[in-house]
Protein backbone atom coordinates (compact mmCIF):
# COMPACT_ATOMS: atom_id res chain seq x y z
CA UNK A 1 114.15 115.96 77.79
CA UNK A 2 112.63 115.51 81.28
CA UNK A 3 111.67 111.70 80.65
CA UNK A 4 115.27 111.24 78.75
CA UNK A 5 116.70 112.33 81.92
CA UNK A 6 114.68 110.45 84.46
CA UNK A 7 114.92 107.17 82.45
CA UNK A 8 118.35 107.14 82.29
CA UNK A 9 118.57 108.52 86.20
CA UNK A 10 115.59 106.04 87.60
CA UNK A 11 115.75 103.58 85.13
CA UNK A 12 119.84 102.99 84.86
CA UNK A 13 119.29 103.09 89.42
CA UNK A 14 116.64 99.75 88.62
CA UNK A 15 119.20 98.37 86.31
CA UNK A 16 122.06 98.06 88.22
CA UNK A 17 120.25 97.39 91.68
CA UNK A 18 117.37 94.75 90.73
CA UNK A 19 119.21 93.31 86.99
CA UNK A 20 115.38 93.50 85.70
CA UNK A 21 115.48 90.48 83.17
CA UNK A 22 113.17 90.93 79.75
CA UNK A 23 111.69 88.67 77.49
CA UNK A 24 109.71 89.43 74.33
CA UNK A 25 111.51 92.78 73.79
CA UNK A 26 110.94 92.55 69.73
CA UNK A 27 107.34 92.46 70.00
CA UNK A 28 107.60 96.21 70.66
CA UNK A 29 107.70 98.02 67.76
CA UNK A 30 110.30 100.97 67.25
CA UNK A 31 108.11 103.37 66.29
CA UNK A 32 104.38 103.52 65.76
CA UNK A 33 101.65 103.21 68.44
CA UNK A 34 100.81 100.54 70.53
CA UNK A 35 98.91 99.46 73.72
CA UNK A 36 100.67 97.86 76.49
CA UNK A 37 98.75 95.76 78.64
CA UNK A 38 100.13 94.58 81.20
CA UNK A 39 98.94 92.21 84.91
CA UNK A 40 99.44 94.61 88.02
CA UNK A 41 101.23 93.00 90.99
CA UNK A 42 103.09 95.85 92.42
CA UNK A 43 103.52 99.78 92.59
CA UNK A 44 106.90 99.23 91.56
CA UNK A 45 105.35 97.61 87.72
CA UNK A 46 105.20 100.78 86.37
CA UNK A 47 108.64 101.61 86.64
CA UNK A 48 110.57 98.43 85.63
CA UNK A 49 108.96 98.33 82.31
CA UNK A 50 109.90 101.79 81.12
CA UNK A 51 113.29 100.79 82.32
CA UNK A 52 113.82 97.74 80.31
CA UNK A 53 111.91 99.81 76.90
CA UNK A 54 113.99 101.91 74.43
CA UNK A 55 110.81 103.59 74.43
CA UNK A 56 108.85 106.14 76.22
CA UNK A 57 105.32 104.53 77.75
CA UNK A 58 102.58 106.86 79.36
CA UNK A 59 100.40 104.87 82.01
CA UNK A 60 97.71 106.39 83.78
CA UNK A 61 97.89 107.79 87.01
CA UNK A 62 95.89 109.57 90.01
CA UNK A 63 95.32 113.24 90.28
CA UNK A 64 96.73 113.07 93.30
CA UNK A 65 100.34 112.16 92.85
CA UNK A 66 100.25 115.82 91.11
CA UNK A 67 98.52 117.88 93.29
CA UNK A 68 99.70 117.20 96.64
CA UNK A 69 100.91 120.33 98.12
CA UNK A 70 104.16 121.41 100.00
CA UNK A 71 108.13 120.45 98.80
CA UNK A 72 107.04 116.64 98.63
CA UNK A 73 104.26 116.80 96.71
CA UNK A 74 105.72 119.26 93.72
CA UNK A 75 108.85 116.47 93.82
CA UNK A 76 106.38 113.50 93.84
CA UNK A 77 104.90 115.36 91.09
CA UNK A 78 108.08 116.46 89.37
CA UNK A 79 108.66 112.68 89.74
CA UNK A 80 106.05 111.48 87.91
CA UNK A 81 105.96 113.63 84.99
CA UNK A 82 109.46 112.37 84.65
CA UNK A 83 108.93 108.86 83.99
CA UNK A 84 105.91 109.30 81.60
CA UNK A 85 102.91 109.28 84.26
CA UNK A 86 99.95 110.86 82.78
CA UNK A 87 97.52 112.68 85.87
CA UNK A 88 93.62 111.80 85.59
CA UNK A 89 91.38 112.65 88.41
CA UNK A 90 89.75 109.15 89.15
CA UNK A 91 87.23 110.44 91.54
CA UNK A 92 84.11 110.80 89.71
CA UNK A 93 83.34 107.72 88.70
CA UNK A 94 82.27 107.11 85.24
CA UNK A 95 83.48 110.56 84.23
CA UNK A 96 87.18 109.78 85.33
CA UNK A 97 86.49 106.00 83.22
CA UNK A 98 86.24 108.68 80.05
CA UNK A 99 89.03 111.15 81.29
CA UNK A 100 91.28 108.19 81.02
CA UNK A 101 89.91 106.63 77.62
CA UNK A 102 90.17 110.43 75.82
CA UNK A 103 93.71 110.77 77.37
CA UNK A 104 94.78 107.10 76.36
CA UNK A 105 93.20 108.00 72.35
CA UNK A 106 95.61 111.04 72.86
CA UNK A 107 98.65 108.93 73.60
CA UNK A 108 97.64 106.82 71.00
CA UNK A 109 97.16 109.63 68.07
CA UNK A 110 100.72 111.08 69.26
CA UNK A 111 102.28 107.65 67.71
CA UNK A 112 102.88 106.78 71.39
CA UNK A 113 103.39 103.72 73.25
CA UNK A 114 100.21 103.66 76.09
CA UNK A 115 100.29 101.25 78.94
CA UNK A 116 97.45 100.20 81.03
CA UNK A 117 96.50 97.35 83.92
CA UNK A 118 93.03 95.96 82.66
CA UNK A 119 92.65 94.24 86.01
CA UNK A 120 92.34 98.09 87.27
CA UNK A 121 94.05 97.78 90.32
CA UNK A 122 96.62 95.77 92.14
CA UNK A 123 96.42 92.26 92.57
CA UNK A 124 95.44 92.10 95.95
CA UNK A 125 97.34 88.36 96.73
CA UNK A 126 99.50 87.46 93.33
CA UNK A 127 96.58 86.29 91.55
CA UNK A 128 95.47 87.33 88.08
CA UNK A 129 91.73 88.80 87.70
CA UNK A 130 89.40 89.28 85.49
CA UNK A 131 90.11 92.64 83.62
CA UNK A 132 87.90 95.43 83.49
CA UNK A 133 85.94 96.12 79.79
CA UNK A 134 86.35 99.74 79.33
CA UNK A 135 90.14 102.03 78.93
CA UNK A 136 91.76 99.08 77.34
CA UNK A 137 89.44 97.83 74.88
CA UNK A 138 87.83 101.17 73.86
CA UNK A 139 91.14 102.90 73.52
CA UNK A 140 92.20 99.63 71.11
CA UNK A 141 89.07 100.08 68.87
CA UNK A 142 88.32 103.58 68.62
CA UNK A 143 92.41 103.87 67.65
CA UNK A 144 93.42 100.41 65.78
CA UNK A 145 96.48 100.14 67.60
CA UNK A 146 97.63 96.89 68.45
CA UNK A 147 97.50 95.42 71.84
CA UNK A 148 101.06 94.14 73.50
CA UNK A 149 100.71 91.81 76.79
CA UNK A 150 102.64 91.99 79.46
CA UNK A 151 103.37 90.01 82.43
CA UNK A 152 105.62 91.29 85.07
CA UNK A 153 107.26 88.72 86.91
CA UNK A 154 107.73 88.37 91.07
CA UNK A 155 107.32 92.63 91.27
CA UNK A 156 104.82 91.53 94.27
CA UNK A 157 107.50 90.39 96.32
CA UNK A 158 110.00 93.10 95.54
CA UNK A 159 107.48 95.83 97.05
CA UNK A 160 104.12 94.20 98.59
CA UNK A 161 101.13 96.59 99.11
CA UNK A 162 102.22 99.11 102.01
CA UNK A 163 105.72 98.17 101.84
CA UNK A 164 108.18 101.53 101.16
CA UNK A 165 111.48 100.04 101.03
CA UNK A 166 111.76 97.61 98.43
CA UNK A 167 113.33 93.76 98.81
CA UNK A 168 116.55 93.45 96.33
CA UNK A 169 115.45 90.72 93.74
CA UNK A 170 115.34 90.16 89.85
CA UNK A 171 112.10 90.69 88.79
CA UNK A 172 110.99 90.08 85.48
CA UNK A 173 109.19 91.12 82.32
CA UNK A 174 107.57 88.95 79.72
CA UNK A 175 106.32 90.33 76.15
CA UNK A 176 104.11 88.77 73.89
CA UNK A 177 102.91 89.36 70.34
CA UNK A 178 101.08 92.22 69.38
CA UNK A 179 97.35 91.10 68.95
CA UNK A 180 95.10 92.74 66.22
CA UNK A 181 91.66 94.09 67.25
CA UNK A 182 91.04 95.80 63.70
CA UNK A 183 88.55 93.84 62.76
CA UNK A 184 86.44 95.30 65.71
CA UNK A 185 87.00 98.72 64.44
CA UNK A 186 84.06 101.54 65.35
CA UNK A 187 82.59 99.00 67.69
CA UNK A 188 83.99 100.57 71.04
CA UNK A 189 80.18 101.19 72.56
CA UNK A 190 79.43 96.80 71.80
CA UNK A 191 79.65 95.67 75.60
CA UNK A 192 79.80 92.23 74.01
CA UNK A 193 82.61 93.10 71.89
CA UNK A 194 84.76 95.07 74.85
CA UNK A 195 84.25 91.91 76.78
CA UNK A 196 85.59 89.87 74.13
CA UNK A 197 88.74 91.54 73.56
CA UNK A 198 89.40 92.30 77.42
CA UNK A 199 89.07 88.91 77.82
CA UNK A 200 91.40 87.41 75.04
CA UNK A 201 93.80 90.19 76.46
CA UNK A 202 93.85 88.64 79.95
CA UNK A 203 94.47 84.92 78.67
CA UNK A 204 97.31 85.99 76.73
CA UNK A 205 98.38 87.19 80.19
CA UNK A 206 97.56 84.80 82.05
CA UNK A 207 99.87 82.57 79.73
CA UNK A 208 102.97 84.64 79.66
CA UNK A 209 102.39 85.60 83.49
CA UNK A 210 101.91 82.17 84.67
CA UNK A 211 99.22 83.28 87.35
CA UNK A 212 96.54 81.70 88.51
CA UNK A 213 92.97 83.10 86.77
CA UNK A 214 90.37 84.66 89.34
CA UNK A 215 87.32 85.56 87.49
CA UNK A 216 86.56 88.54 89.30
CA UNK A 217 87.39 91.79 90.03
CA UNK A 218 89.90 92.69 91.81
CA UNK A 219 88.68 95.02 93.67
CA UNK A 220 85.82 92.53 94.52
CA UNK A 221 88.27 90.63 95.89
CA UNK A 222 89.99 93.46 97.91
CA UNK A 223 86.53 94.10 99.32
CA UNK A 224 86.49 90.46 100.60
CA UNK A 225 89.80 90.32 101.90
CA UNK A 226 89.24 93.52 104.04
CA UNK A 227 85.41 92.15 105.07
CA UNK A 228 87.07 88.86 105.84
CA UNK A 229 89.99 90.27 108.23
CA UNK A 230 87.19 92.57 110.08
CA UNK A 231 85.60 89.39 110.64
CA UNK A 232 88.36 87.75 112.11
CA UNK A 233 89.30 90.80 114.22
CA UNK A 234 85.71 90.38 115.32
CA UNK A 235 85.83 86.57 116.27
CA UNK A 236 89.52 87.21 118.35
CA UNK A 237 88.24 90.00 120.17
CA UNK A 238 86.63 87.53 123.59
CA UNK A 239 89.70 85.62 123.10
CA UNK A 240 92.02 88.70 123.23
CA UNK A 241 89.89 89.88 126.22
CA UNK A 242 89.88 87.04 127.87
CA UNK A 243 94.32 86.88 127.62
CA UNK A 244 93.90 90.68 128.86
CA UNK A 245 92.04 89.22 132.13
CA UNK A 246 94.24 86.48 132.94
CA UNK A 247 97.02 89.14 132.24
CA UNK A 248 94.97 91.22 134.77
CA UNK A 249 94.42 88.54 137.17
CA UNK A 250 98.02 87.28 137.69
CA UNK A 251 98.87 91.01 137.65
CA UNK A 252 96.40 91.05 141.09
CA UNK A 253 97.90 88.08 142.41
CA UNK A 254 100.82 90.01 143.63
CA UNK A 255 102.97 88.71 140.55
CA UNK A 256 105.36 91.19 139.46
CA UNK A 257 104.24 93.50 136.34
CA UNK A 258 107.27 92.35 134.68
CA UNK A 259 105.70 88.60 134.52
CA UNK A 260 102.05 89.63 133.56
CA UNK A 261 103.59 91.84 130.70
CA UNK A 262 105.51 88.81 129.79
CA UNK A 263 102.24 86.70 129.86
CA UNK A 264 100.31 88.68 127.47
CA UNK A 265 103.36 89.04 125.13
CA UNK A 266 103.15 85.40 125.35
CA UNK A 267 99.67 85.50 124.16
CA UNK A 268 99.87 87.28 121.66
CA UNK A 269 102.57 85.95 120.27
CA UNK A 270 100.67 82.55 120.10
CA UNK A 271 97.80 84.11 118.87
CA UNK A 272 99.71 85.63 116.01
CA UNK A 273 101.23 82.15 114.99
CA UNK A 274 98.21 80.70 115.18
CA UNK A 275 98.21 78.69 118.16
């Protein structure tokens, strides 16, 4: 009753403001379980594909958006239970990997439709990565379900990484064919064979997303990017403190503060367009 009432509250809101477009929508089945997997651009994914399904989808989410305390953590958390987000606590390493595979078999066994982002993470610059050979591929095996792709479409520019208010676009959402890992049946603990199927998941992807293949992890890459921009802070700093001298200096001169302010400002700015 909850998730009726949220999808048809949240999901109608999406509707009418962003006009989410869908392709692929009879590859879902109307009843039955089945494994959505799906590339991860955005915060927002998990929300526009419930909204464009008939069905109800569980994804995984962290403890966290259930457990904050005080009156905006019980609604965050009211929030979430609403649209289908299942709470594991992802802290503790290979145990939370095995939290999230038990509660994705329980989806599963409920006749459920479970959706997961391989990749395990956002994409940290639009770019598809290599996904991750453990919830999807075990859950698929040790359950027979079939495995859906997904590709959301242009959700990275509706609501970048640390962006709260969204950007009014039409994203999209792209289904394929349901792909049949029955053959691998029991075979869940085969490294070989997770890597296998995780990988002929993330080519389907990569074909109905249209993305360009990294093959890494994403959060690999997020580790570079972040390494990378320390680096750079790193190699500005003389530069910066040599603009904060001359800022200094003319400031000395008997120029008024007004004009050394405007100096730096300058500086920056130039600095910032890459000048």
């Amino acid at each position: 009753m909850i998730y009726g009432a949220m999808k048809l509250s949240v999901g109608g809101a999406l509707k009418v403001a962003f006009r989410p477009w869908a392709e692929g929508l009879e590859n879902i089945p109307a009843e039955g379980p089945a494994i959505l997997a799906s590339n991860h651009l955005s915060f927002s994914d998990s929300f526009f594909l419930p909204a464009v399904l008939d069905r109800k989808i569980t994804f995984i989410a962290k403890a966290e958006y259930f457990t904050t305390p005080g009156i905006k953590g019980r609604l965050t958390a009211a929030f979430f239970k609403g649209v289908g987000q299942l709470p594991v606590d992802r802290t503790g390493g290979r145990g939370a990997g095995e939290a999230a595979i038990r509660s994705g078999i329980g989806v599963i066994e409920r006749g459920e439709l479970f959706g997961i982002y391989p990749e395990g993470t956002r994409s940290p610059d639009g770019r598809l990565y290599r996904g991750k050979p453990g919830g999807l591929a075990r859950v698929a095996l040790a359950t027979g379900a079939p495995v859906i792709p997904v590709a959301m479409i242009d959700t990275e520019k509706i609501q970048p990484p640390g962006k709260i208010v969204p950007k009014l676009m039409r994203p999209g959402i792209r289904i394929g064919k349901p792909l049949d890992f029955s053959r691998y049946h029991g075979m869940e603990h085969d490294r070989f064979i997770l890597r296998s199927v995780t990988d002929e998941v993330m080519y389907e992807i990569m074909k109905l997303s249209g993305q360009e293949y990294v093959d890494m992890y994403a959060t690999a890459a997020k580790r570079q990017i972040a390494e990378e921009a320390k680096r750079q802070q790193e190699r500005e700093k003389p530069a910066r403190a040599e603009k904060a001298g001359r800022a200094e200096r003319a400031e000395g001169t008997g120029r008024p503060r007004s004009t050394a302010a405007e100096i730096a400002a300058t500086a920056d700015t130039a600095d910032e367009s890459g000048a």
